[in-house]
C-alpha atoms as a PDB file:
ATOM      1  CA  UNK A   1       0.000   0.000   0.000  1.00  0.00           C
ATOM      2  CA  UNK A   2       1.379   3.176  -0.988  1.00  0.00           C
ATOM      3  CA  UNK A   3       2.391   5.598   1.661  1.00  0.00           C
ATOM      4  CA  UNK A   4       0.618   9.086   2.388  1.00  0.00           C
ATOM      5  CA  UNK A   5       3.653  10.881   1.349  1.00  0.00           C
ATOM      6  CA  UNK A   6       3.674   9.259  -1.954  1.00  0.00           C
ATOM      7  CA  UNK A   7       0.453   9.277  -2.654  1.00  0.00           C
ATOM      8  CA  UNK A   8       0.978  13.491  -1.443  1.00  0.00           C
ATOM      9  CA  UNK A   9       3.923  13.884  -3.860  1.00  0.00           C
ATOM     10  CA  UNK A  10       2.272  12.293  -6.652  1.00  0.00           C
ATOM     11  CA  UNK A  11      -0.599  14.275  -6.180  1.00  0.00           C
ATOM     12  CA  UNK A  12       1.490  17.533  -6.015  1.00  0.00           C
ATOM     13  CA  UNK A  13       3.009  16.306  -9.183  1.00  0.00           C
ATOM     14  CA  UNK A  14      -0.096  16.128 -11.195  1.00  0.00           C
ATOM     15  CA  UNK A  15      -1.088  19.391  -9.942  1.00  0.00           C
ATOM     16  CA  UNK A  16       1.588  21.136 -10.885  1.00  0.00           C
ATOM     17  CA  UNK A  17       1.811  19.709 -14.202  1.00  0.00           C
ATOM     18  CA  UNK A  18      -1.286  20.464 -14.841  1.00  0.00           C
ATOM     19  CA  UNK A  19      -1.360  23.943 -13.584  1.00  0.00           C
ATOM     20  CA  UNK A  20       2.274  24.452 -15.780  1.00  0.00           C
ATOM     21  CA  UNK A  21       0.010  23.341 -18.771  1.00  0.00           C
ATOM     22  CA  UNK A  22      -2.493  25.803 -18.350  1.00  0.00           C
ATOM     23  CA  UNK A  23      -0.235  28.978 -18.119  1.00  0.00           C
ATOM     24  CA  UNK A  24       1.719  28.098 -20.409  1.00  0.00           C
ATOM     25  CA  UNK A  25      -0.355  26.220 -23.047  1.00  0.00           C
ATOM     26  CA  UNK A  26       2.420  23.507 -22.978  1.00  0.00           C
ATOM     27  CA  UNK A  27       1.771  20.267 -23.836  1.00  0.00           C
ATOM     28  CA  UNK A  28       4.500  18.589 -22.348  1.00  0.00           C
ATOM     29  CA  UNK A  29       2.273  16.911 -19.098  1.00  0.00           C
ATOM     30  CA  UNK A  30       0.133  15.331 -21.886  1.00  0.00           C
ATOM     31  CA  UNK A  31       0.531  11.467 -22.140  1.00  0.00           C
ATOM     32  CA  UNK A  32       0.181  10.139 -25.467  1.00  0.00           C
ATOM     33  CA  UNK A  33      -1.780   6.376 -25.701  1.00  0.00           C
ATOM     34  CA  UNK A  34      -2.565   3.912 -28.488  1.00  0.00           C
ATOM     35  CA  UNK A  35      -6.277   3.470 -29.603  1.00  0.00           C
ATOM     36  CA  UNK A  36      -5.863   0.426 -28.271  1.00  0.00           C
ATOM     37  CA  UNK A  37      -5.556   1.836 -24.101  1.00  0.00           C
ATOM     38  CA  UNK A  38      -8.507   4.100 -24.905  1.00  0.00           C
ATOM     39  CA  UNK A  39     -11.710   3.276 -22.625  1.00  0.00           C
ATOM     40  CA  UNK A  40     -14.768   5.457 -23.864  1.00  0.00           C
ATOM     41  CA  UNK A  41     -15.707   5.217 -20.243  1.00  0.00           C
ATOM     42  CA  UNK A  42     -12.977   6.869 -19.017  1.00  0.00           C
ATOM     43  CA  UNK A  43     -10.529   8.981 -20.018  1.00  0.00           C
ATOM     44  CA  UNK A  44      -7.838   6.761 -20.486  1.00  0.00           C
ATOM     45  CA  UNK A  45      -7.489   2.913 -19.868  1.00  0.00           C
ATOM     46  CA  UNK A  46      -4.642   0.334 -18.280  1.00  0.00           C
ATOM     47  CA  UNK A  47      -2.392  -0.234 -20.493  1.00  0.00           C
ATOM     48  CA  UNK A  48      -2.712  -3.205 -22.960  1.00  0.00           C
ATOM     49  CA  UNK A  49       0.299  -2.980 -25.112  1.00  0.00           C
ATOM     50  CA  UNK A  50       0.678  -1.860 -28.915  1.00  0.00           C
ATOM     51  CA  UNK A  51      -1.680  -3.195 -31.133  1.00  0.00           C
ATOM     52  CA  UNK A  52       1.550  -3.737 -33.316  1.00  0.00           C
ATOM     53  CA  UNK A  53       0.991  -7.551 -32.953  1.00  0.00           C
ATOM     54  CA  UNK A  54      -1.975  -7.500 -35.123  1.00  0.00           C
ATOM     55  CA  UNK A  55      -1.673  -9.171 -38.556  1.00  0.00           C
ATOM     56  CA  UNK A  56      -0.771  -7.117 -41.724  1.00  0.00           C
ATOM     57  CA  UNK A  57      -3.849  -5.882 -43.555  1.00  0.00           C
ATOM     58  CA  UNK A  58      -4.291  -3.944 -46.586  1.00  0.00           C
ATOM     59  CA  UNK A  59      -6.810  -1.997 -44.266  1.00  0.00           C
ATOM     60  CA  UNK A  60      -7.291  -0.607 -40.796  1.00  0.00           C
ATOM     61  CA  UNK A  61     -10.576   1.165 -40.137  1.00  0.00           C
ATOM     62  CA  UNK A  62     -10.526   2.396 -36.950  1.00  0.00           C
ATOM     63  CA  UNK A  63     -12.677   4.452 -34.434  1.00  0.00           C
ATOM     64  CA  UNK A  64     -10.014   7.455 -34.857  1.00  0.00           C
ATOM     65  CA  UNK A  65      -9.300   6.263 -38.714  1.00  0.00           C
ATOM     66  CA  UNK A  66      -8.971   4.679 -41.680  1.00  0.00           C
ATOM     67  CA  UNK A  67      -6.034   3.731 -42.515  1.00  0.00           C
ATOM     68  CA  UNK A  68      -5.116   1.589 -46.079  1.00  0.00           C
ATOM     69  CA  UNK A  69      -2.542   0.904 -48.627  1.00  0.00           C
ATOM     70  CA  UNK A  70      -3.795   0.574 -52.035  1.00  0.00           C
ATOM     71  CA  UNK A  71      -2.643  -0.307 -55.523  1.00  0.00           C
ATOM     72  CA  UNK A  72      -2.223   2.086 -58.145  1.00  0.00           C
ATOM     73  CA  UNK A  73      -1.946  -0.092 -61.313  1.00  0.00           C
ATOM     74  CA  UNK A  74      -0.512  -0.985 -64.385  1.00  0.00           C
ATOM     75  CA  UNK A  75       2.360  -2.143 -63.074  1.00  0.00           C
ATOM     76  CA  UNK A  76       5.218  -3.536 -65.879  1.00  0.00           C
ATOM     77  CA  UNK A  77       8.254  -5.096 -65.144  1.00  0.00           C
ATOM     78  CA  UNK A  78      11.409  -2.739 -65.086  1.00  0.00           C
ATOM     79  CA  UNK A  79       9.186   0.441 -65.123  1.00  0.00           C
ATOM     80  CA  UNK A  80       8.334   2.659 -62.179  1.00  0.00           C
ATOM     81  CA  UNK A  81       4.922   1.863 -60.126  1.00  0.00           C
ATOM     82  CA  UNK A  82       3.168   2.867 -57.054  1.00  0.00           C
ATOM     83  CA  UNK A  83       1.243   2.251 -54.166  1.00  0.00           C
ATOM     84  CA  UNK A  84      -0.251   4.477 -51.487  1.00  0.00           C
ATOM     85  CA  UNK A  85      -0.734   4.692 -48.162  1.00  0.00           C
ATOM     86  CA  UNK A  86      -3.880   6.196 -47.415  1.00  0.00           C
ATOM     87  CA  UNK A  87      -4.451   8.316 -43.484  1.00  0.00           C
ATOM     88  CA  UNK A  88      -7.875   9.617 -42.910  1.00  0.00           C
ATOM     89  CA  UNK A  89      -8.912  10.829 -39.414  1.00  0.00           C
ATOM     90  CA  UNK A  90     -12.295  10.326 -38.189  1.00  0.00           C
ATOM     91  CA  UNK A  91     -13.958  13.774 -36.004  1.00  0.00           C
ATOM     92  CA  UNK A  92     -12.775  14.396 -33.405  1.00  0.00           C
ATOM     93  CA  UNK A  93      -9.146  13.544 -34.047  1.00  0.00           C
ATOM     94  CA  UNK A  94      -6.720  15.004 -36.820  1.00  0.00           C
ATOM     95  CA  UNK A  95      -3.462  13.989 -38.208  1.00  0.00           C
ATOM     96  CA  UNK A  96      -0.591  15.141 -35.807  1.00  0.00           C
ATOM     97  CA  UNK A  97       1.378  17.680 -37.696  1.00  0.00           C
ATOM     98  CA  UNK A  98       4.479  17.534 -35.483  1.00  0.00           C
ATOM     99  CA  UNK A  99       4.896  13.752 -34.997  1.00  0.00           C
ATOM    100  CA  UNK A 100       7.481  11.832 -37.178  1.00  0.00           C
ATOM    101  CA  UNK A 101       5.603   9.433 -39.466  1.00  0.00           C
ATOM    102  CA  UNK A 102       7.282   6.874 -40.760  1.00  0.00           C
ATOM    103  CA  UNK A 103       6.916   3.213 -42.790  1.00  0.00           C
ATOM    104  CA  UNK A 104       9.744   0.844 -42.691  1.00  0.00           C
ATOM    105  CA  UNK A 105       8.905  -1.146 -45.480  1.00  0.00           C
ATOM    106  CA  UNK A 106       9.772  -5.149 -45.902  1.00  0.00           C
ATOM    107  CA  UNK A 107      11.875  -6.466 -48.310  1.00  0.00           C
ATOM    108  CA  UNK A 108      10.441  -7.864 -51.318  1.00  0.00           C
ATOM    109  CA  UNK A 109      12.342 -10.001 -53.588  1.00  0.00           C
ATOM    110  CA  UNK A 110      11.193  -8.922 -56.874  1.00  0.00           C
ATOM    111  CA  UNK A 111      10.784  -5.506 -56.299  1.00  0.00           C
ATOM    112  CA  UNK A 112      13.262  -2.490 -55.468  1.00  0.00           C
ATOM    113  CA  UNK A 113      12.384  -0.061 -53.749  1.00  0.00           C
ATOM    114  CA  UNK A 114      14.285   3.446 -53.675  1.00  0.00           C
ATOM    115  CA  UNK A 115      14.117   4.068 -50.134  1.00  0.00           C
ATOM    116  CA  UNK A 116      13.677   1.046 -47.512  1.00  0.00           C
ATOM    117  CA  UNK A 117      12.374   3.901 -45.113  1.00  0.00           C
ATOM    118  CA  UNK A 118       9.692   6.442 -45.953  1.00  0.00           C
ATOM    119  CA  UNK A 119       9.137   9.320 -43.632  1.00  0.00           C
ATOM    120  CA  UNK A 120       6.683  12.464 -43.014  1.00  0.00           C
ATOM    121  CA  UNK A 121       8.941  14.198 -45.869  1.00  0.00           C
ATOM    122  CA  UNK A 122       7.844  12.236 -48.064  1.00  0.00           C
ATOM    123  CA  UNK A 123       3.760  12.422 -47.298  1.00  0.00           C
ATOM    124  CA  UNK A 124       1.084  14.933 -48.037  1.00  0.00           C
ATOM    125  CA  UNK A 125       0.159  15.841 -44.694  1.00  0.00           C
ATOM    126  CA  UNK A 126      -2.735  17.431 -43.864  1.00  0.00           C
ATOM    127  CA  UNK A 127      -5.425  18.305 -40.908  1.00  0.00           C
ATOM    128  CA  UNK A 128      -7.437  14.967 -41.751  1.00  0.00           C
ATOM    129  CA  UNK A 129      -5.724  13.092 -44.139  1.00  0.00           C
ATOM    130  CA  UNK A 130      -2.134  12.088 -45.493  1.00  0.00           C
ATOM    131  CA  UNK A 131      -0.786  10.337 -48.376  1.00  0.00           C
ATOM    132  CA  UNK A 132       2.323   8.684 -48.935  1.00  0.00           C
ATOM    133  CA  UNK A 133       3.202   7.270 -52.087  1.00  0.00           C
ATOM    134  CA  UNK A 134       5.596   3.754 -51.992  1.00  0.00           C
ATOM    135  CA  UNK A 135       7.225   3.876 -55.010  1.00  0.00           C
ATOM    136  CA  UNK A 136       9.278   0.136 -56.392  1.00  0.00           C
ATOM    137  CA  UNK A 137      10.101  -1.148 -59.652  1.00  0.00           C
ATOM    138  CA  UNK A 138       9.434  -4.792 -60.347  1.00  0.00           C
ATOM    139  CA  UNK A 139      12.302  -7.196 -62.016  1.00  0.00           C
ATOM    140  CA  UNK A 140       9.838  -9.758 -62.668  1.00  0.00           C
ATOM    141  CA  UNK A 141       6.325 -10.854 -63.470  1.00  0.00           C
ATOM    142  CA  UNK A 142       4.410 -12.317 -60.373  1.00  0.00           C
ATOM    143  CA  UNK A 143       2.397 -11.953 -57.902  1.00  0.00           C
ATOM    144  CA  UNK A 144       4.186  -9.916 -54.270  1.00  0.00           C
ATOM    145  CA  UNK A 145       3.029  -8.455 -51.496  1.00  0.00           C
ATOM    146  CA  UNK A 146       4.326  -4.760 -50.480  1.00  0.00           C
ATOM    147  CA  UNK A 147       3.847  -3.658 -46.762  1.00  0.00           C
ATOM    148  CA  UNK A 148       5.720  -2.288 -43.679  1.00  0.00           C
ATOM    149  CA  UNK A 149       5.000  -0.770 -40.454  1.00  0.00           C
ATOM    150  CA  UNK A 150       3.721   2.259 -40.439  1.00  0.00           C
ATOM    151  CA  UNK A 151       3.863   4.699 -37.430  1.00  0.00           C
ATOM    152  CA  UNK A 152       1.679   7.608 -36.973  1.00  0.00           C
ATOM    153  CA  UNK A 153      -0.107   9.954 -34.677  1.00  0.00           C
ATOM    154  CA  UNK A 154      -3.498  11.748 -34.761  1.00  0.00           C
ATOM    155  CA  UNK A 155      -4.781  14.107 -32.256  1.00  0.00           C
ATOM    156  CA  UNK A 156      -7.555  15.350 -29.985  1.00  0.00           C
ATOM    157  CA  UNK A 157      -8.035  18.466 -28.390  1.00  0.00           C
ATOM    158  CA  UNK A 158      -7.221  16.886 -25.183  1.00  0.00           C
ATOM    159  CA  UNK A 159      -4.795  13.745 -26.546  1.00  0.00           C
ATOM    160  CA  UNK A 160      -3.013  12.093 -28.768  1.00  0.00           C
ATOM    161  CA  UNK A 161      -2.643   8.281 -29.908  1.00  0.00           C
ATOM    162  CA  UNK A 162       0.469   6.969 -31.268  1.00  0.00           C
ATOM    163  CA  UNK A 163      -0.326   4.310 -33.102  1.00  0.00           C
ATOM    164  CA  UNK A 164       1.749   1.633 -35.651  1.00  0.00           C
ATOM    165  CA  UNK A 165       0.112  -0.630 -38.123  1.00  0.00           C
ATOM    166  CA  UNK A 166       1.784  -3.492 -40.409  1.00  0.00           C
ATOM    167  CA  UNK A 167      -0.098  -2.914 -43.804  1.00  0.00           C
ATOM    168  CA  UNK A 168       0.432  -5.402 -46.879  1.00  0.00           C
ATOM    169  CA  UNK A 169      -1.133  -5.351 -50.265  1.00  0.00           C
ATOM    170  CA  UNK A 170      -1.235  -7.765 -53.538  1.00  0.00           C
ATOM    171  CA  UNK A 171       0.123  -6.496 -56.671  1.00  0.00           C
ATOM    172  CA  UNK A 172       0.488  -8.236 -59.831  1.00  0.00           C
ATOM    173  CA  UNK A 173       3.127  -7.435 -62.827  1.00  0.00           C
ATOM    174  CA  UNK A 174       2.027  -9.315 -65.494  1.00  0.00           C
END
């Protein structure tokens, strides 16, 4: 059982951080929790861990977003192609501005990619929605999978999730 004077200092803690927030609009006090810890209930939940051990999907749709990757076809072998990752927040969150989003995509035999790491440079970022196109070239006909994980942040007035998703899609060269 915790001790009066911890419980005390604690207490102080909060207070103080919270009273530091208010004069000087800082945002430094304010946790930041996946989705996943959120508790409609309550403000915010125990802790359940990332949901970064869910399977890879071409699609995440979310109570804060959608989230996809999607083909952008033709695709011919030895010629440029695309696919793109799709961020759309749902009311009342937007995309974090300041947060560094990133996708660390998975090596595909098959396909080259330019850069094995795509960041918030490279994305269209703005209040509700991003976009990040994945380019590769293919050096063969088939049938492959591109995907990564993918972390991002949207926000609240009050919050903000960091989240990280492991998206895959099907492509075929012909």
């Amino acid at each position: 059982m915790p001790s009066e004077r911890l419980i005390h200092k604690i207490a102080l803690g909060i207070t103080a951080c919270g009273a530091i927030s208010v004069l000087i609009g800082s945002t430094a006090c304010r946790r930041e929790v996946s989705a996943a810890e959120l508790d409609h209930g309550s403000s915010v939940a125990a802790a359940s861990g990332p949901v970064a051990n869910a399977p890879a999907s071409a699609q995440f749709d979310e109570g804060a977003f959608l989230l996809k990757l999607e083909p952008r076809a033709p695709y011919e072998v030895g010629k440029p192609g695309v696919v793109v990752l799709q961020l759309r927040a749902k009311e009342p969150h937007h995309i974090n501005q300041e947060y560094p989003h990133k996708l660390k995509l998975k090596a595909t035999e098959g396909l080259a990619f330019p850069q094995s790491v795509l960041g918030r440079d490279a994305m269209k970022i703005e209040t509700m929605s991003a976009e990040l196109p994945v380019p590769f070239t293919p050096s063969k006909s088939g049938v492959f999978s591109i995907g990564g994980d993918f972390a991002f942040s949207l926000c609240t007035s009050d919050r903000c999730l960091m989240e990280k998703r492991s998206l895959t899609v099907a492509i075929n060269v012909p």
